[in-house]
C-alpha atoms as a PDB file:
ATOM      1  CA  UNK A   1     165.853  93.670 -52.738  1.00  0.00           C
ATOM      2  CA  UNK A   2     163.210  96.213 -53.887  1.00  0.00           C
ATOM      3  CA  UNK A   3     164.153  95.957 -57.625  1.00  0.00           C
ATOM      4  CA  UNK A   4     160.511  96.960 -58.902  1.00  0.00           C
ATOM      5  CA  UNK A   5     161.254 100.062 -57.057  1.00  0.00           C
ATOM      6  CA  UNK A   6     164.045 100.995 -59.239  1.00  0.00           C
ATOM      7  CA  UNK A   7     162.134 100.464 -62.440  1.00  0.00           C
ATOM      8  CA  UNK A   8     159.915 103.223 -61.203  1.00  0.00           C
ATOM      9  CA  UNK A   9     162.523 105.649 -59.784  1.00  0.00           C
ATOM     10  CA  UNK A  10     161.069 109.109 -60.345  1.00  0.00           C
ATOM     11  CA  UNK A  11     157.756 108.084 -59.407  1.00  0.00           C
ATOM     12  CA  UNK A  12     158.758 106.275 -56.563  1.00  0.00           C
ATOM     13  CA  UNK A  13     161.460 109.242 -55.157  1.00  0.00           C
ATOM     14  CA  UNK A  14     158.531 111.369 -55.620  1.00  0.00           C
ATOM     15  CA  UNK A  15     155.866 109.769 -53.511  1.00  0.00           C
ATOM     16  CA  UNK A  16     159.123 108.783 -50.704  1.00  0.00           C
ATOM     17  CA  UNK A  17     159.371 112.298 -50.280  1.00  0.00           C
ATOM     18  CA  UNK A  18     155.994 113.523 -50.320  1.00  0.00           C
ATOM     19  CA  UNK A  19     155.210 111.450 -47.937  1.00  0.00           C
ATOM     20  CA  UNK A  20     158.288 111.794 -45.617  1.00  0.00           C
ATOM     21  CA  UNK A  21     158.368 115.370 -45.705  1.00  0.00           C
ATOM     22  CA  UNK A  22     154.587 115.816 -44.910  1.00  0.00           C
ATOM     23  CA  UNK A  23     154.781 113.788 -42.038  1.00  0.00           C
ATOM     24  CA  UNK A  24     158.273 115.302 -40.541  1.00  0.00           C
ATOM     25  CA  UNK A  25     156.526 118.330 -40.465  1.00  0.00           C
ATOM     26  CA  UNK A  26     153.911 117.018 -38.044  1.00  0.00           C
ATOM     27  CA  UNK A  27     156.186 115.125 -36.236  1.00  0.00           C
ATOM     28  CA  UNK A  28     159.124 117.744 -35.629  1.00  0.00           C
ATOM     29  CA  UNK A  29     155.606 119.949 -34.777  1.00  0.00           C
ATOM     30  CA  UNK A  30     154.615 117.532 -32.088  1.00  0.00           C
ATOM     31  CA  UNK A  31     158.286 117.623 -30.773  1.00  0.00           C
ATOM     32  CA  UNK A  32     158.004 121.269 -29.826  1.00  0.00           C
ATOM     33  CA  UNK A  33     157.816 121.061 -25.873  1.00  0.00           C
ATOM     34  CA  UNK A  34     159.927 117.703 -26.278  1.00  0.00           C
ATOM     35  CA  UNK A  35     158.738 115.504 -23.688  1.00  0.00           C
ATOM     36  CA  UNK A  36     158.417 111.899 -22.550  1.00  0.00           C
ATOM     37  CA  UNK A  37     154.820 111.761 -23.846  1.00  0.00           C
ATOM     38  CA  UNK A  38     155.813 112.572 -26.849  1.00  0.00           C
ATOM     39  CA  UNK A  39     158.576 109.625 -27.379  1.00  0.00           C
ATOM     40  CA  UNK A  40     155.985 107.082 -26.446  1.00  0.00           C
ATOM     41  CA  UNK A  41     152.607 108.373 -28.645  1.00  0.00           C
ATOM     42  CA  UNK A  42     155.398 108.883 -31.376  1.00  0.00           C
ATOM     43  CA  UNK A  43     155.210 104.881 -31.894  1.00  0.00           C
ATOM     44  CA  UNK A  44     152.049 103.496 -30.304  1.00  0.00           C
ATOM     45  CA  UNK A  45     149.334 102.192 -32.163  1.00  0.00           C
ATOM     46  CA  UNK A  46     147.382 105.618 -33.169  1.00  0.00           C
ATOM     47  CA  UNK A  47     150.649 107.249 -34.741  1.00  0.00           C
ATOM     48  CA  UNK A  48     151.666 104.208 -36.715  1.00  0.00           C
ATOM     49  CA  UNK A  49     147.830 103.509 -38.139  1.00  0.00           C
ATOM     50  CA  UNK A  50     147.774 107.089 -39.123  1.00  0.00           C
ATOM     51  CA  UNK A  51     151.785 107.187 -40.500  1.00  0.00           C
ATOM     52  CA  UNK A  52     150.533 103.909 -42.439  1.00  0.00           C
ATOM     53  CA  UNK A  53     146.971 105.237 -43.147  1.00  0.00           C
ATOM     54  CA  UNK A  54     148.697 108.994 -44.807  1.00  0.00           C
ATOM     55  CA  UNK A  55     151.322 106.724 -46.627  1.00  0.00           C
ATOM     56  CA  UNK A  56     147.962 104.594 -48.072  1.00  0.00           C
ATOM     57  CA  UNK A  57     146.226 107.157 -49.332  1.00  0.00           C
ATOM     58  CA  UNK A  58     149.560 108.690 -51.134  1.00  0.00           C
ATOM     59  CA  UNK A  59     149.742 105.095 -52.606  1.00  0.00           C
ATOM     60  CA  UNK A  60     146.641 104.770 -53.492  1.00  0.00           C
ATOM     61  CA  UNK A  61     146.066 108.656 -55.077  1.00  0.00           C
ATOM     62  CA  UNK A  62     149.461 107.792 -57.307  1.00  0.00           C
ATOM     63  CA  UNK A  63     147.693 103.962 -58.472  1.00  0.00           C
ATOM     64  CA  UNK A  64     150.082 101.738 -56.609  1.00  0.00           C
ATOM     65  CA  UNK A  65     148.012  98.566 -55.841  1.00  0.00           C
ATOM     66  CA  UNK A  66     150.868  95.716 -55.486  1.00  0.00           C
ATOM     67  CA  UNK A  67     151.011  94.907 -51.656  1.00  0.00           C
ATOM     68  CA  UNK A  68     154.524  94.143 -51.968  1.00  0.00           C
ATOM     69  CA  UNK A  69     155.305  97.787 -53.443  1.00  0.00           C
ATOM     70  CA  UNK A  70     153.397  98.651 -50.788  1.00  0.00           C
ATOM     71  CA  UNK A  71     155.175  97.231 -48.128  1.00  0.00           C
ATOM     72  CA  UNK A  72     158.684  98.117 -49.387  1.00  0.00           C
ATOM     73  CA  UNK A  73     157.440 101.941 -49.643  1.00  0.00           C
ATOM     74  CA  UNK A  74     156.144 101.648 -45.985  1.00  0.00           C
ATOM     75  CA  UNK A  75     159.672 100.512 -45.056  1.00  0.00           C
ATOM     76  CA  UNK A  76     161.817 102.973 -46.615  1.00  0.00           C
ATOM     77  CA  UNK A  77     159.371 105.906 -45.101  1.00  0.00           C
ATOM     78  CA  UNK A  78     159.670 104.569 -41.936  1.00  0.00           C
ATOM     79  CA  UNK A  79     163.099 104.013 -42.081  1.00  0.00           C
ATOM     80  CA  UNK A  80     163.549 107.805 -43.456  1.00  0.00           C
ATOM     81  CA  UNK A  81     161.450 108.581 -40.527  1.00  0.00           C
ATOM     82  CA  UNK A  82     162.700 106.522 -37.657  1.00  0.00           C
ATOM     83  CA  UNK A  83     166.014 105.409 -38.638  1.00  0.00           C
ATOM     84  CA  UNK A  84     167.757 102.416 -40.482  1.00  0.00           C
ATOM     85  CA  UNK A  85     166.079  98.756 -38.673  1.00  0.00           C
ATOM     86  CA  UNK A  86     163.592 101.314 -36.190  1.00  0.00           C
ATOM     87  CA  UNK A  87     161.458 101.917 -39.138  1.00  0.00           C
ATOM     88  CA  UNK A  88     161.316  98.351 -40.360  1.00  0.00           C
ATOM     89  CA  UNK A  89     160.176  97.012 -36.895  1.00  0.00           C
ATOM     90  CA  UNK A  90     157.918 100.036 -36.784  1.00  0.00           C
ATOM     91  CA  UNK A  91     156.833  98.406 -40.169  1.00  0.00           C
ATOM     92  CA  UNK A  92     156.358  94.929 -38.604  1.00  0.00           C
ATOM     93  CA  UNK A  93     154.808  96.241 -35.425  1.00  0.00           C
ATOM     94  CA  UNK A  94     151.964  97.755 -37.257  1.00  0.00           C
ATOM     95  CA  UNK A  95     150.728  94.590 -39.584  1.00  0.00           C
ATOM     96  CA  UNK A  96     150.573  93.071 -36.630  1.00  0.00           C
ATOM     97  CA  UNK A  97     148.375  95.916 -34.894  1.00  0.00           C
ATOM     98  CA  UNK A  98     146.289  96.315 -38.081  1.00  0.00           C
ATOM     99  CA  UNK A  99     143.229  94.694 -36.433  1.00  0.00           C
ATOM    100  CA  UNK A 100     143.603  96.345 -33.135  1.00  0.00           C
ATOM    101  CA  UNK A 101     140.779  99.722 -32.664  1.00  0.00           C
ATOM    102  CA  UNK A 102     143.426 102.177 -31.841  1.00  0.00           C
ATOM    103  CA  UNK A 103     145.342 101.569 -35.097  1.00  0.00           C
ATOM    104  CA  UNK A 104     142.300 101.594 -37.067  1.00  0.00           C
ATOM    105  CA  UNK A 105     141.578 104.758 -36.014  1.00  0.00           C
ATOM    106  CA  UNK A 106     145.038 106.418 -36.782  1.00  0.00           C
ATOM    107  CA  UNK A 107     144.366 104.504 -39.877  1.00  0.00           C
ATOM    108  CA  UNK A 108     141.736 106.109 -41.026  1.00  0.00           C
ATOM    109  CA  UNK A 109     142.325 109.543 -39.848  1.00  0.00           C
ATOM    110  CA  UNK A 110     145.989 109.571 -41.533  1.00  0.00           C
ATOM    111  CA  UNK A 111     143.528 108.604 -44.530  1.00  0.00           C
ATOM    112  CA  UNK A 112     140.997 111.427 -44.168  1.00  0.00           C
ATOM    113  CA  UNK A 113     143.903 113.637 -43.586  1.00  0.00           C
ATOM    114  CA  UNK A 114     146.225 113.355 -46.499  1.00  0.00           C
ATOM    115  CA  UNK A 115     142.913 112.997 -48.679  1.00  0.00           C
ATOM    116  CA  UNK A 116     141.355 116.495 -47.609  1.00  0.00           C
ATOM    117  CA  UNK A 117     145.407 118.245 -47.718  1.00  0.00           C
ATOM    118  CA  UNK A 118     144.537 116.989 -51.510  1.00  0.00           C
ATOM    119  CA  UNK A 119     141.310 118.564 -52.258  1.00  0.00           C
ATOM    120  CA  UNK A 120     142.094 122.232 -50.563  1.00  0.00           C
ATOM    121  CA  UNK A 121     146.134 122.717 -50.549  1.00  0.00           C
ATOM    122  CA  UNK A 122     145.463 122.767 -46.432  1.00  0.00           C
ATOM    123  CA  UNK A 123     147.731 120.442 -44.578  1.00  0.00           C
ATOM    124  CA  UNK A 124     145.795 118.887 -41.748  1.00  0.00           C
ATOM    125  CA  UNK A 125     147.967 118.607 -38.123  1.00  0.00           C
ATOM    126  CA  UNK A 126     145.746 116.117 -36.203  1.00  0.00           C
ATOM    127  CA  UNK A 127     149.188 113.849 -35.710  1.00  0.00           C
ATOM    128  CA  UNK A 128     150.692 116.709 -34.002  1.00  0.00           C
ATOM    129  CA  UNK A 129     148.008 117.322 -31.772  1.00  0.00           C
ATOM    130  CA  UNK A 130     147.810 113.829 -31.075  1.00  0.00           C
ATOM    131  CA  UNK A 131     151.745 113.444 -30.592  1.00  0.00           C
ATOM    132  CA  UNK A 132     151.599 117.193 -28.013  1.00  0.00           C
ATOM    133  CA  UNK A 133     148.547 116.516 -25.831  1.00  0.00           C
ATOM    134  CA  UNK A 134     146.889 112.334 -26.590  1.00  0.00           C
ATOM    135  CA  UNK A 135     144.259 113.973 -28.712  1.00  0.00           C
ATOM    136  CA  UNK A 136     142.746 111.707 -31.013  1.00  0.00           C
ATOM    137  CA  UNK A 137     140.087 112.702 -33.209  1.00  0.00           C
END
């Protein structure tokens, strides 16, 4: 299915589990009182724009530029994060939401966030104050 995936394998492993393990942190983080709220903001419109925004900017710093390598890295992170078909439609869900304001912003501050964890080593949390209290900044 992905076979220009496995042509790349280190590379690719590496940015899966960069990306995956950055974001679990923020997300088992923003599971800490586990409630309701947290369930729903996990998979609206700001946490997928900034899941997909964080996963962009990865892409982008390691000079991945095909939208169909793209799209099949996007998958298997969801699906790492969400489980095997949830992170797929999560995948779906959000090109569909990719014009939509709220998305844009999660978007762009999934960006800002992985791109400032690069410059100073310091991992920015604004998904898991989003995911604990609606916060979005």
């Amino acid at each position: 299915m992905f076979g220009f995936l496995k042509k790349k394998k280190k590379k690719t492993a590496a940015i899966i589990t960069i990306a995956v393990e950055l974001l679990q942190i923020q997300i088992s983080m923003g599971d800490a009182e586990d409630n309701h709220s947290f369930k729903v903001r996990l998979t609206d419109k700001y946490s997928r724009g900034y899941i997909v925004g964080f996963c962009d900017a990865i892409f982008q710093s390691a000079g991945i530029q095909d939208d169909a390598e793209e799209t099949a890295l996007l998958e298997v992170i969801h699906t790492a994060l969400f489980g095997e078909g949830t992170g797929a439609k999560i995948v779906e869900q959000s090109y569909q939401d990719k014009e939509k304001e709220t998305f844009t912003k999660g978007l762009m501050k999934g960006g800002q966030d992985l791109v400032e964890y690069s410059r100073n080593g310091t991992p920015r949390m604004s998904l898991t104050r989003y995911l604990l209290n609606g916060e979005i900044q």
